[in-house]
C-alpha atoms as a PDB file:
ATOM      1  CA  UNK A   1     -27.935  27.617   4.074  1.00  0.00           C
ATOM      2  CA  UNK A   2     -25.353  29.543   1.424  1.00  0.00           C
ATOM      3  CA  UNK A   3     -21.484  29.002   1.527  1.00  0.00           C
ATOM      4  CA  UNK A   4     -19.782  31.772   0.415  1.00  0.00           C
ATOM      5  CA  UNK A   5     -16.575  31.922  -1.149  1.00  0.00           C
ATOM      6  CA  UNK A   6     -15.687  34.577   1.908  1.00  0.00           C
ATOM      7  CA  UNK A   7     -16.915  31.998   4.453  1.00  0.00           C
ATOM      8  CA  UNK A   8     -13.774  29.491   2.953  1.00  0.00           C
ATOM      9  CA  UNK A   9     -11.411  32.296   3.098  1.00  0.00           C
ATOM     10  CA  UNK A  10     -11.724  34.190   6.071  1.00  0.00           C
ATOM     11  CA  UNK A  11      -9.941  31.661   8.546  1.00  0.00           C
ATOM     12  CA  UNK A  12      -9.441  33.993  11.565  1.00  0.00           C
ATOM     13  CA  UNK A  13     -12.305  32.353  13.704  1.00  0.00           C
ATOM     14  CA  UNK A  14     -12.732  28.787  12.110  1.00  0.00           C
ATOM     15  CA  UNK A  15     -11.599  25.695  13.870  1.00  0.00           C
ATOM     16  CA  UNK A  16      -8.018  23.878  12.758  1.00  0.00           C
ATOM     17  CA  UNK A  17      -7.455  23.211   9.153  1.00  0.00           C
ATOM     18  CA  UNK A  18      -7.476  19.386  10.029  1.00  0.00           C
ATOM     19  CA  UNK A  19     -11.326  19.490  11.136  1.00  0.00           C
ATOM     20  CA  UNK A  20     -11.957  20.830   7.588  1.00  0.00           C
ATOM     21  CA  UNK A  21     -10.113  18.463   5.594  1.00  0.00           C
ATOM     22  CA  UNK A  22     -11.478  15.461   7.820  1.00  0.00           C
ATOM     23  CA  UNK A  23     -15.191  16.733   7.361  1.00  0.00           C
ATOM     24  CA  UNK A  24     -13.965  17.018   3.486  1.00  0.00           C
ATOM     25  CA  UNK A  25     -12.976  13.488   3.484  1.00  0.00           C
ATOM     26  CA  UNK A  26      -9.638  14.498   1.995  1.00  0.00           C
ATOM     27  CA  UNK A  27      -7.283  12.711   4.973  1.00  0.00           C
ATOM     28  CA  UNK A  28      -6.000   9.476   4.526  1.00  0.00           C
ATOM     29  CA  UNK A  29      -3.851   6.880   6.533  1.00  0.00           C
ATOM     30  CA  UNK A  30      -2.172   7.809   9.829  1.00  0.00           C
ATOM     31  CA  UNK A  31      -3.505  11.686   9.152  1.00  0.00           C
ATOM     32  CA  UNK A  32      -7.245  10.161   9.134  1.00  0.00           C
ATOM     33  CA  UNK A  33      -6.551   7.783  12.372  1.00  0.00           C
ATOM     34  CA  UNK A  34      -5.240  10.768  14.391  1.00  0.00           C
ATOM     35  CA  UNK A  35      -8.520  12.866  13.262  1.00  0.00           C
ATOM     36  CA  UNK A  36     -10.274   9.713  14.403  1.00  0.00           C
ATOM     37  CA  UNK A  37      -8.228   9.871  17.912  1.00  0.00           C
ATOM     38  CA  UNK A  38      -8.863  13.605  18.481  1.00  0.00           C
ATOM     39  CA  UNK A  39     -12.060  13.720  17.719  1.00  0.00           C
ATOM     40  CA  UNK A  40     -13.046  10.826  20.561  1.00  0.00           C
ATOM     41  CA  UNK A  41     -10.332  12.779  23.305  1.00  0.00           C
ATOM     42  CA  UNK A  42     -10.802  16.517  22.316  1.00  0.00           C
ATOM     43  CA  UNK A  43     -14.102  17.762  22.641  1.00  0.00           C
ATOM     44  CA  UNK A  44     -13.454  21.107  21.095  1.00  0.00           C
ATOM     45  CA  UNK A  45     -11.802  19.370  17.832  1.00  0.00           C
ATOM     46  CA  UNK A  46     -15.022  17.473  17.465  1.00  0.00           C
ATOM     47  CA  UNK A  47     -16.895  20.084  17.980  1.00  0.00           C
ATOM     48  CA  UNK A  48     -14.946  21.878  14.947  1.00  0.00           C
ATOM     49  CA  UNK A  49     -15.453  18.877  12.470  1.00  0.00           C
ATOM     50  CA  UNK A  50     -19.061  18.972  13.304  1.00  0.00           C
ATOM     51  CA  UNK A  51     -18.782  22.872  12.349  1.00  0.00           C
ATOM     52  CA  UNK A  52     -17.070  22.027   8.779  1.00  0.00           C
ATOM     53  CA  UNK A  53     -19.700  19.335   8.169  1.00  0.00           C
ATOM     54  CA  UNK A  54     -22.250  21.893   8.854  1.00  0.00           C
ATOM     55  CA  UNK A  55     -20.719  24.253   6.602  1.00  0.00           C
ATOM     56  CA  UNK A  56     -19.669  22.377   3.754  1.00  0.00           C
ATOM     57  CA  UNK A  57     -23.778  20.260   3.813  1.00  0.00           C
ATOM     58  CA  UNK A  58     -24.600  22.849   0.822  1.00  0.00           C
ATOM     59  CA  UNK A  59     -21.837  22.091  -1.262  1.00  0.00           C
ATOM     60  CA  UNK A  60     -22.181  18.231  -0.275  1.00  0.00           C
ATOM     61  CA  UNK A  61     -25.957  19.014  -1.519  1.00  0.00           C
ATOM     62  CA  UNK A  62     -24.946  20.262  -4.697  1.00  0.00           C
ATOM     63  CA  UNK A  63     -23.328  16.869  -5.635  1.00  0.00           C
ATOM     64  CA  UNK A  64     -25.913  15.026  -8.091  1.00  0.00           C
ATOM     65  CA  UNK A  65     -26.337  11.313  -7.276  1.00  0.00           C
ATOM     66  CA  UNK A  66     -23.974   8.643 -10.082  1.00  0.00           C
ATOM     67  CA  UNK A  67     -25.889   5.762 -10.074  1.00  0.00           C
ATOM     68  CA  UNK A  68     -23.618   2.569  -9.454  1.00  0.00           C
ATOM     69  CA  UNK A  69     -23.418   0.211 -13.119  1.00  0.00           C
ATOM     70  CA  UNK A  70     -25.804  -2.649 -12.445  1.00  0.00           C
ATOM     71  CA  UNK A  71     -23.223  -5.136 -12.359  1.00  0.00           C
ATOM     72  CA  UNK A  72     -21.517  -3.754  -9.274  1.00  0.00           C
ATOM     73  CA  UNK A  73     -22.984  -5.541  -6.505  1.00  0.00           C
ATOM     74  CA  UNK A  74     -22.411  -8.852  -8.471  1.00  0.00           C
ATOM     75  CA  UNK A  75     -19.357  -8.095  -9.020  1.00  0.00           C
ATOM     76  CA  UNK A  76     -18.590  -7.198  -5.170  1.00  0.00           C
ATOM     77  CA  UNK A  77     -19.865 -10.212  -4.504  1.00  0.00           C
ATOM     78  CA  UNK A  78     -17.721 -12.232  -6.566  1.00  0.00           C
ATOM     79  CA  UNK A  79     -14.861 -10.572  -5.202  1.00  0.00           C
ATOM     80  CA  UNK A  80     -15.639 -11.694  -1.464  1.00  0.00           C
ATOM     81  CA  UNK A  81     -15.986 -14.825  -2.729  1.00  0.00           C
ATOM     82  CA  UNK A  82     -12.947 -15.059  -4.108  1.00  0.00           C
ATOM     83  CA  UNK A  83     -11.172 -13.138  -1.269  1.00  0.00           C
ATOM     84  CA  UNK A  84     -13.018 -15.980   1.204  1.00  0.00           C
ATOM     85  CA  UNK A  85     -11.240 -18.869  -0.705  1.00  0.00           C
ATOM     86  CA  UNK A  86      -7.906 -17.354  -1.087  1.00  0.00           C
ATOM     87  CA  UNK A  87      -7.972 -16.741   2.652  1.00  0.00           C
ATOM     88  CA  UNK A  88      -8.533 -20.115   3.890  1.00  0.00           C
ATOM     89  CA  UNK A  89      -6.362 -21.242   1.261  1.00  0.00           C
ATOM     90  CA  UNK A  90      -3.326 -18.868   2.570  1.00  0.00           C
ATOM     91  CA  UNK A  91      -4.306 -20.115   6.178  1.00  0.00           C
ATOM     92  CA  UNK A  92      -3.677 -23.384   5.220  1.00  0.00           C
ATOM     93  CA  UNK A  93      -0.245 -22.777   4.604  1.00  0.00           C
ATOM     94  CA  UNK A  94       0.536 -20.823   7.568  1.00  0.00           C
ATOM     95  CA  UNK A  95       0.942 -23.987  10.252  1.00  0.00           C
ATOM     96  CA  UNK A  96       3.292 -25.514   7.345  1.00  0.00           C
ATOM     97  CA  UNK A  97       5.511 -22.338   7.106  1.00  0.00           C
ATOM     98  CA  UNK A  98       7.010 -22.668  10.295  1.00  0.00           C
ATOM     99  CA  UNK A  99       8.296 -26.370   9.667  1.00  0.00           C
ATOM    100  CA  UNK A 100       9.344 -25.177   5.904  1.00  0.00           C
ATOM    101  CA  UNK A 101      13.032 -24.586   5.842  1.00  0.00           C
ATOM    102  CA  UNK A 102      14.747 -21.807   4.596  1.00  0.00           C
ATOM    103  CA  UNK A 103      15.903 -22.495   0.792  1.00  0.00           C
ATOM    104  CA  UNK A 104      19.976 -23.367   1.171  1.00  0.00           C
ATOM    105  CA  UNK A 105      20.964 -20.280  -1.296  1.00  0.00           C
ATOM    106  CA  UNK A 106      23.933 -18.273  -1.399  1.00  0.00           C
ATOM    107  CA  UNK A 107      23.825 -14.603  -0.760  1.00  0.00           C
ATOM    108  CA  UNK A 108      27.563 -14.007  -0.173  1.00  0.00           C
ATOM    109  CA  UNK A 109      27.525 -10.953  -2.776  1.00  0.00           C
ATOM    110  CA  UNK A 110      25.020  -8.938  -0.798  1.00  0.00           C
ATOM    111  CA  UNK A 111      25.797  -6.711   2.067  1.00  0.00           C
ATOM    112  CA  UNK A 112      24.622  -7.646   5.748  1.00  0.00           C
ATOM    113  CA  UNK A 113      21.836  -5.778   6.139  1.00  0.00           C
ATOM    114  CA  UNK A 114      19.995  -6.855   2.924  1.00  0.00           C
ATOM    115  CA  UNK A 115      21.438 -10.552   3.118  1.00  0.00           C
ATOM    116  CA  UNK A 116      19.325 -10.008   6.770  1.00  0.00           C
ATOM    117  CA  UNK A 117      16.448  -8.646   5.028  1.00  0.00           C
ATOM    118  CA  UNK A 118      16.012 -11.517   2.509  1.00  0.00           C
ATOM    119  CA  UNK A 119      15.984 -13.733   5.044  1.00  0.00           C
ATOM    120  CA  UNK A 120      13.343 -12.737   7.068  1.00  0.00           C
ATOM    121  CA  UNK A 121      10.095 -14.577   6.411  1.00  0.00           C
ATOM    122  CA  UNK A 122       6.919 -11.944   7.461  1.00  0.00           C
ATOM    123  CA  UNK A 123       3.790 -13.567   8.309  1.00  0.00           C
ATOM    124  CA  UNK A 124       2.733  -9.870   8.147  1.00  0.00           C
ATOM    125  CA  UNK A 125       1.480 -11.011   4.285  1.00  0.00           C
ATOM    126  CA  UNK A 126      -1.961 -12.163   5.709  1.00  0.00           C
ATOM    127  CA  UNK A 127      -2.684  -8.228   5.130  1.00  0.00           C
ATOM    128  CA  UNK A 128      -2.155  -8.303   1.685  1.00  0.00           C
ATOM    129  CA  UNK A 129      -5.246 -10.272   0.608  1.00  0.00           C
ATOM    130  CA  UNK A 130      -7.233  -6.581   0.896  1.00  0.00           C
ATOM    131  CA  UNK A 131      -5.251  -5.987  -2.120  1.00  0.00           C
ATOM    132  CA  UNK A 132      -6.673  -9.044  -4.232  1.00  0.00           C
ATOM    133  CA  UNK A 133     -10.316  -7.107  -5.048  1.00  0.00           C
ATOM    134  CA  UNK A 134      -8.377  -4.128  -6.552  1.00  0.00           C
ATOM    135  CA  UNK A 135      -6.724  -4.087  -9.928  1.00  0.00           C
ATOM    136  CA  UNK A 136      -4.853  -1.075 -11.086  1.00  0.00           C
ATOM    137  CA  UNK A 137      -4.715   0.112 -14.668  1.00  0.00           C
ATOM    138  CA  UNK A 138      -1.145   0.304 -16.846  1.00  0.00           C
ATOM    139  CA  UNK A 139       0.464   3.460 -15.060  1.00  0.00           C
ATOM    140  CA  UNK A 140      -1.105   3.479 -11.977  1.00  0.00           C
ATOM    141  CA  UNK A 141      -3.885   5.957 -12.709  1.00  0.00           C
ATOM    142  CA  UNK A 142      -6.638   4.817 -10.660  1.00  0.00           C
ATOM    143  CA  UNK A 143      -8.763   1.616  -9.638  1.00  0.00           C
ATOM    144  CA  UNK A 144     -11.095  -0.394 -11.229  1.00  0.00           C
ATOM    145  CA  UNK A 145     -12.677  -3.754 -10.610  1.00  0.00           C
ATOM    146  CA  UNK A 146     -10.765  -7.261 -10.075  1.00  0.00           C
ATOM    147  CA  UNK A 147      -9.956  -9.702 -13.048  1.00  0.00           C
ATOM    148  CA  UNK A 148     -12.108 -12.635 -12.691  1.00  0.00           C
ATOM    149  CA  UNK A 149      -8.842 -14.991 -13.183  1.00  0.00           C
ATOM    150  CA  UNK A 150      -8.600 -16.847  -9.877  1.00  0.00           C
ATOM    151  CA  UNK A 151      -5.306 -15.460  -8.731  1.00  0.00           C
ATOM    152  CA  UNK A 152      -4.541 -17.769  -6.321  1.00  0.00           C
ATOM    153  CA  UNK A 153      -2.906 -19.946  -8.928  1.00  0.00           C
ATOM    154  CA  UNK A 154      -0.506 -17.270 -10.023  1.00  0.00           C
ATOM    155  CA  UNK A 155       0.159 -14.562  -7.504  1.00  0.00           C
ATOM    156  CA  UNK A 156       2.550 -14.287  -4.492  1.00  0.00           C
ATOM    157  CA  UNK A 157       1.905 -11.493  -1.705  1.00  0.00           C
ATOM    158  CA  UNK A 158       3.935  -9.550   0.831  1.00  0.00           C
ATOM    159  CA  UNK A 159       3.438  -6.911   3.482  1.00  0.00           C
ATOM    160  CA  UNK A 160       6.315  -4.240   3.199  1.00  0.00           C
ATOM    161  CA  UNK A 161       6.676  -3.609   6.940  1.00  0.00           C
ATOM    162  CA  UNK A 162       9.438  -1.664   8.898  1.00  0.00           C
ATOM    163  CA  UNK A 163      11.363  -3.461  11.561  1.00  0.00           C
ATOM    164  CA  UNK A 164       8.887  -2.304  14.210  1.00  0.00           C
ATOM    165  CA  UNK A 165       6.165  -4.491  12.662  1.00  0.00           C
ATOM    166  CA  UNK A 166       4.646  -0.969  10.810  1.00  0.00           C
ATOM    167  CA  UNK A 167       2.993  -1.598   7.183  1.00  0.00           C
ATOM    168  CA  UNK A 168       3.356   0.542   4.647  1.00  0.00           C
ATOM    169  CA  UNK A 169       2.389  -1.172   1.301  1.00  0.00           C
ATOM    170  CA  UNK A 170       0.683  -4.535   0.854  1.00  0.00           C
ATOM    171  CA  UNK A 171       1.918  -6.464  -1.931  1.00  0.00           C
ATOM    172  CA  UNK A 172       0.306  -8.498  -4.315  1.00  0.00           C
ATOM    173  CA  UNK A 173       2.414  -9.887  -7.664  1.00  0.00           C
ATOM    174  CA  UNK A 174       0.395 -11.115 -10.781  1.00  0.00           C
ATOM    175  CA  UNK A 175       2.912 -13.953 -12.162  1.00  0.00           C
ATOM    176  CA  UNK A 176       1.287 -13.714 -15.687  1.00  0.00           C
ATOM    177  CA  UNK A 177       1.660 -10.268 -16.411  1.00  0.00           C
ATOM    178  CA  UNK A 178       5.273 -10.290 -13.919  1.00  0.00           C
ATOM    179  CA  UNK A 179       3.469  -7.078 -12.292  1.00  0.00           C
ATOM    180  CA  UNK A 180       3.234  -6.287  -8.459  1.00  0.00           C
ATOM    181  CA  UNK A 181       0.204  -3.910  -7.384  1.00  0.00           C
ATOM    182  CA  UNK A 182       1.143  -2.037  -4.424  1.00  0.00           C
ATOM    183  CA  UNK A 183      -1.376  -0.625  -2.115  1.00  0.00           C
ATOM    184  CA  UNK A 184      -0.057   2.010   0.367  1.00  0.00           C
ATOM    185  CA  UNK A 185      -1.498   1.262   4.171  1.00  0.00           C
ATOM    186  CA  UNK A 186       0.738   4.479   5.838  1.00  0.00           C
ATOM    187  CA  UNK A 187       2.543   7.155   4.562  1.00  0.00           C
ATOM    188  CA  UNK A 188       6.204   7.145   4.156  1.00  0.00           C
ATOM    189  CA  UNK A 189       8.192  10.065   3.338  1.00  0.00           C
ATOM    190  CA  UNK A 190      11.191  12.241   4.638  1.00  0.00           C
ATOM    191  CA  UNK A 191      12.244  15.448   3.166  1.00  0.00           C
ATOM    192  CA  UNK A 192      14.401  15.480   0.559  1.00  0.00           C
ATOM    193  CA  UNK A 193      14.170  11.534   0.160  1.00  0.00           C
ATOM    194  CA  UNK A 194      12.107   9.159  -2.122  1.00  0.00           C
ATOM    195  CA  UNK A 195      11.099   5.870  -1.513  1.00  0.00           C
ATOM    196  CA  UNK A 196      12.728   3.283  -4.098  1.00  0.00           C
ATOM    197  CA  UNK A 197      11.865  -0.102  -4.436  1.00  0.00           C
ATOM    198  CA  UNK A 198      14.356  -3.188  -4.685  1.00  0.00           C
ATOM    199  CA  UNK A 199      13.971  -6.441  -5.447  1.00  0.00           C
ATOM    200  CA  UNK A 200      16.233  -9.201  -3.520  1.00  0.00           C
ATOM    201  CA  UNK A 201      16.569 -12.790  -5.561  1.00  0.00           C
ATOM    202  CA  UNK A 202      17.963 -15.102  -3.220  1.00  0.00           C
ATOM    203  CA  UNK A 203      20.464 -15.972  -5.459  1.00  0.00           C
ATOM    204  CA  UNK A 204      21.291 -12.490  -7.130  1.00  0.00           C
ATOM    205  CA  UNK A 205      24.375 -10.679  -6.040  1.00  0.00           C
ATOM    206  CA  UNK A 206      22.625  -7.414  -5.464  1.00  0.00           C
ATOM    207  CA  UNK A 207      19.491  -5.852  -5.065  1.00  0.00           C
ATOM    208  CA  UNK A 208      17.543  -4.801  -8.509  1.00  0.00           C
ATOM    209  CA  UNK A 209      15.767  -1.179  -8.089  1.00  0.00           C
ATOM    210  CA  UNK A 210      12.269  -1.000  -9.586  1.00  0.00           C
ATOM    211  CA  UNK A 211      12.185   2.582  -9.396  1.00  0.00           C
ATOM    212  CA  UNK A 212      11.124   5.452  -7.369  1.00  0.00           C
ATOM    213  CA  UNK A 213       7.667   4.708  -6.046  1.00  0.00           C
ATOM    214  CA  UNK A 214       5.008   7.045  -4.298  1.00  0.00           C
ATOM    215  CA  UNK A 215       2.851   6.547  -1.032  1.00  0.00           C
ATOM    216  CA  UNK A 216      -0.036   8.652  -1.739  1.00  0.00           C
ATOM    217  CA  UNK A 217      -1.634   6.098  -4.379  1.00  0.00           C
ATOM    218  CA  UNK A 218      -1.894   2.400  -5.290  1.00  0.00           C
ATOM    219  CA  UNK A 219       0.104   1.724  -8.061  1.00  0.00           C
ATOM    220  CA  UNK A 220       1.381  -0.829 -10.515  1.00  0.00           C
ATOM    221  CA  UNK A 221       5.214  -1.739 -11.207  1.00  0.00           C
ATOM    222  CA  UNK A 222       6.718  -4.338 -13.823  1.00  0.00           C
ATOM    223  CA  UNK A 223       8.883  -7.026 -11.991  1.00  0.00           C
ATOM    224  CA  UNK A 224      11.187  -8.127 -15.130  1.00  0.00           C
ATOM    225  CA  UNK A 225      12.599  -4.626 -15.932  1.00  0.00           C
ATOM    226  CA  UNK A 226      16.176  -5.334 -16.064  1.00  0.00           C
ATOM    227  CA  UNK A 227      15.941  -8.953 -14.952  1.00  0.00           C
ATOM    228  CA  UNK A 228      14.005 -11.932 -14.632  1.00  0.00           C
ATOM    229  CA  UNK A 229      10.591 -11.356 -12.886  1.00  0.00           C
ATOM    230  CA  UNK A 230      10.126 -12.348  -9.075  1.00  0.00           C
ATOM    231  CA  UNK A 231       9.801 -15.744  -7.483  1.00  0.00           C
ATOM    232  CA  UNK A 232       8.623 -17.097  -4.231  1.00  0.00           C
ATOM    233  CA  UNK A 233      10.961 -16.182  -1.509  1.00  0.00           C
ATOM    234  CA  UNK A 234      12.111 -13.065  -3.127  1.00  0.00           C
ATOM    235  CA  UNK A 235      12.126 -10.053  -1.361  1.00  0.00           C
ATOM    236  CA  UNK A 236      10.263  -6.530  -1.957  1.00  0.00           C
ATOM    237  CA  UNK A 237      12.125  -3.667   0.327  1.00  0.00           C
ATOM    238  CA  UNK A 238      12.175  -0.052   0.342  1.00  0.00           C
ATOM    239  CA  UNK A 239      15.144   2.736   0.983  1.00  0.00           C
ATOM    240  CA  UNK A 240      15.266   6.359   1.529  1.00  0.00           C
ATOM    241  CA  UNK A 241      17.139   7.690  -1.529  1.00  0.00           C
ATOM    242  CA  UNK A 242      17.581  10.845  -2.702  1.00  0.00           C
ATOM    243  CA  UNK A 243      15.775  13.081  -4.942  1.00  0.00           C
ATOM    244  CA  UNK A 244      15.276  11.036  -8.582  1.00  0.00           C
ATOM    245  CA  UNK A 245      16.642   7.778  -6.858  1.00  0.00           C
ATOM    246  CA  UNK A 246      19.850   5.954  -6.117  1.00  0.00           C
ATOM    247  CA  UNK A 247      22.880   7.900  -7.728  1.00  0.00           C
ATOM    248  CA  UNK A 248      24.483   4.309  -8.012  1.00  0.00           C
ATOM    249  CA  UNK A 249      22.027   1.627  -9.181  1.00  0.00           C
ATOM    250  CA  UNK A 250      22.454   0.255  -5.638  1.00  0.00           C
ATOM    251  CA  UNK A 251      20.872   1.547  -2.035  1.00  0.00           C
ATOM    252  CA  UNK A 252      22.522   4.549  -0.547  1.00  0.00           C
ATOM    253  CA  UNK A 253      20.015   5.518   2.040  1.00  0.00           C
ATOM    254  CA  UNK A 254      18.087   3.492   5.081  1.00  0.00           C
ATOM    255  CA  UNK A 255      15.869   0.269   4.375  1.00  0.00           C
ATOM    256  CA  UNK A 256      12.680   1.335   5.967  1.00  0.00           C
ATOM    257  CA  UNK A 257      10.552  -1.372   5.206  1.00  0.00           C
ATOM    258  CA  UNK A 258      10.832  -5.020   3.499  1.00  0.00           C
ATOM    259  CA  UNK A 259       8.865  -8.477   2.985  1.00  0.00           C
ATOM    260  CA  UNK A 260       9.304 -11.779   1.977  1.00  0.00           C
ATOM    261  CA  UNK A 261       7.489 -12.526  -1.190  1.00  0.00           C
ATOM    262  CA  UNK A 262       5.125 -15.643  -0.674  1.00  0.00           C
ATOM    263  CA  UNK A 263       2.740 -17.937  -2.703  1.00  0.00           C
ATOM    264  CA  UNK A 264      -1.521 -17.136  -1.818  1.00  0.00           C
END
């Protein structure tokens, strides 16, 4: 079978543009799960992704095989392993969090709402170990393999979640290099707003942006810009801000998501 540039552009009987990019592979997060969803309930939508993946085979054809370096599986392995004892380790600290109390630390210069935030402990975190077999290179460009350096004895994790238990970026902070990788789980935008990350010390008088972030990618982001890097118990949050960021250094615009930051 040929695809012809016409067959791509002349829309007027093909099935819904989301059929396409599913069969594509080009949907991601909550866009992919409600493909996922409409193609078990709608026949007819299934029916159109099974057109697109009929359609697009030749091109799919045309891709020549990369072999995989011979290292890889070794690798993958390694980094099961080390996800395995990281996980029982981190389970072994859950039954002791809930008798841990709260550090005794001022937060009298913060407004309500984030002196709330910074005191909320999320056991959400458990997600965050997916992040520990991915390792982002300097500017966030793309992925590569994990460091062999056993991270459990210098990382802390979080799950940025909103206050209706929804994750949006797993968290996991490198202590050595004082950089957080953040791996987006759903998307998170509103028009005409931008995401901005904060940092909450639980002794600082006021949140510390990190900088506009995106959703669409993992990325990396240094912790000791303008301050000392993070510690266990800190807090990672997120606000709505406008275009470019906070106009004041300080959050302007709703806290949509936030997590305690805790040691693997």
């Amino acid at each position: 079978m040929s695809l012809a540039m016409s067959d791509l552009q002349d829309r007027s009987e093909a099935p819904a543009d989301m059929a396409a990019e599913y069969a594509l592979g080009v949907l991601t997060g909550a866009e992919r799960r409600e493909a996922e969803r409409r193609m078990r309930e709608d026949g007819g939508f299934a029916s159109s992704v099974l057109w697109w993946e009929n359609r697009l085979a030749p091109l799919f054809g045309a891709i020549r095989p990369a072999e995989a370096p011979a290292d890889v599986w070794e690798r993958v392995s390694e980094d099961i392993d080390r996800i395995a004892r990281v996980s029982a380790t981190y389970r072994g600290t859950l039954a002791n969090r809930a008798e841990r109390p709260a550090p005794a630390r001022g937060l009298a210069g913060v407004s309500p709402i984030w002196r709330t935030i910074a005191g909320a402990s999320s056991l959400l975190a458990v997600a965050s170990l997916a992040a520990l077999a991915i390792m982002i290179p300097p500017g966030g460009q793309g992925l590569g393999t994990a460091p062999q350096a056993t991270l459990a004895d210098g990382a802390l994790t979080a799950s940025l979640a909103s206050d209706t238990g929804l994750v949006y970026f797993t968290v996991v902070v490198d202590l050595d290099s004082r950089t957080a990788t953040l791996v987006p789980v759903d998307g998170i935008a509103e028009a005409g707003r931008v995401p901005e990350l904060w940092l909450i010390e639980n002794d600082a008088p006021a949140p510390r942006s990190l900088g506009v972030i995106t959703g669409d990618r993992p990325l990396r982001v240094r912790l000791d810009t303008g301050g000392e890097a993070a510690s266990a118990g800190a807090t990672l949050a997120i606000s709505l801000e406008p275009e470019g960021g906070s106009p004041t250094g300080s959050p302007t615009g709703p806290v949509v998501a936030s997590g305690s930051l805790d040691r693997i």
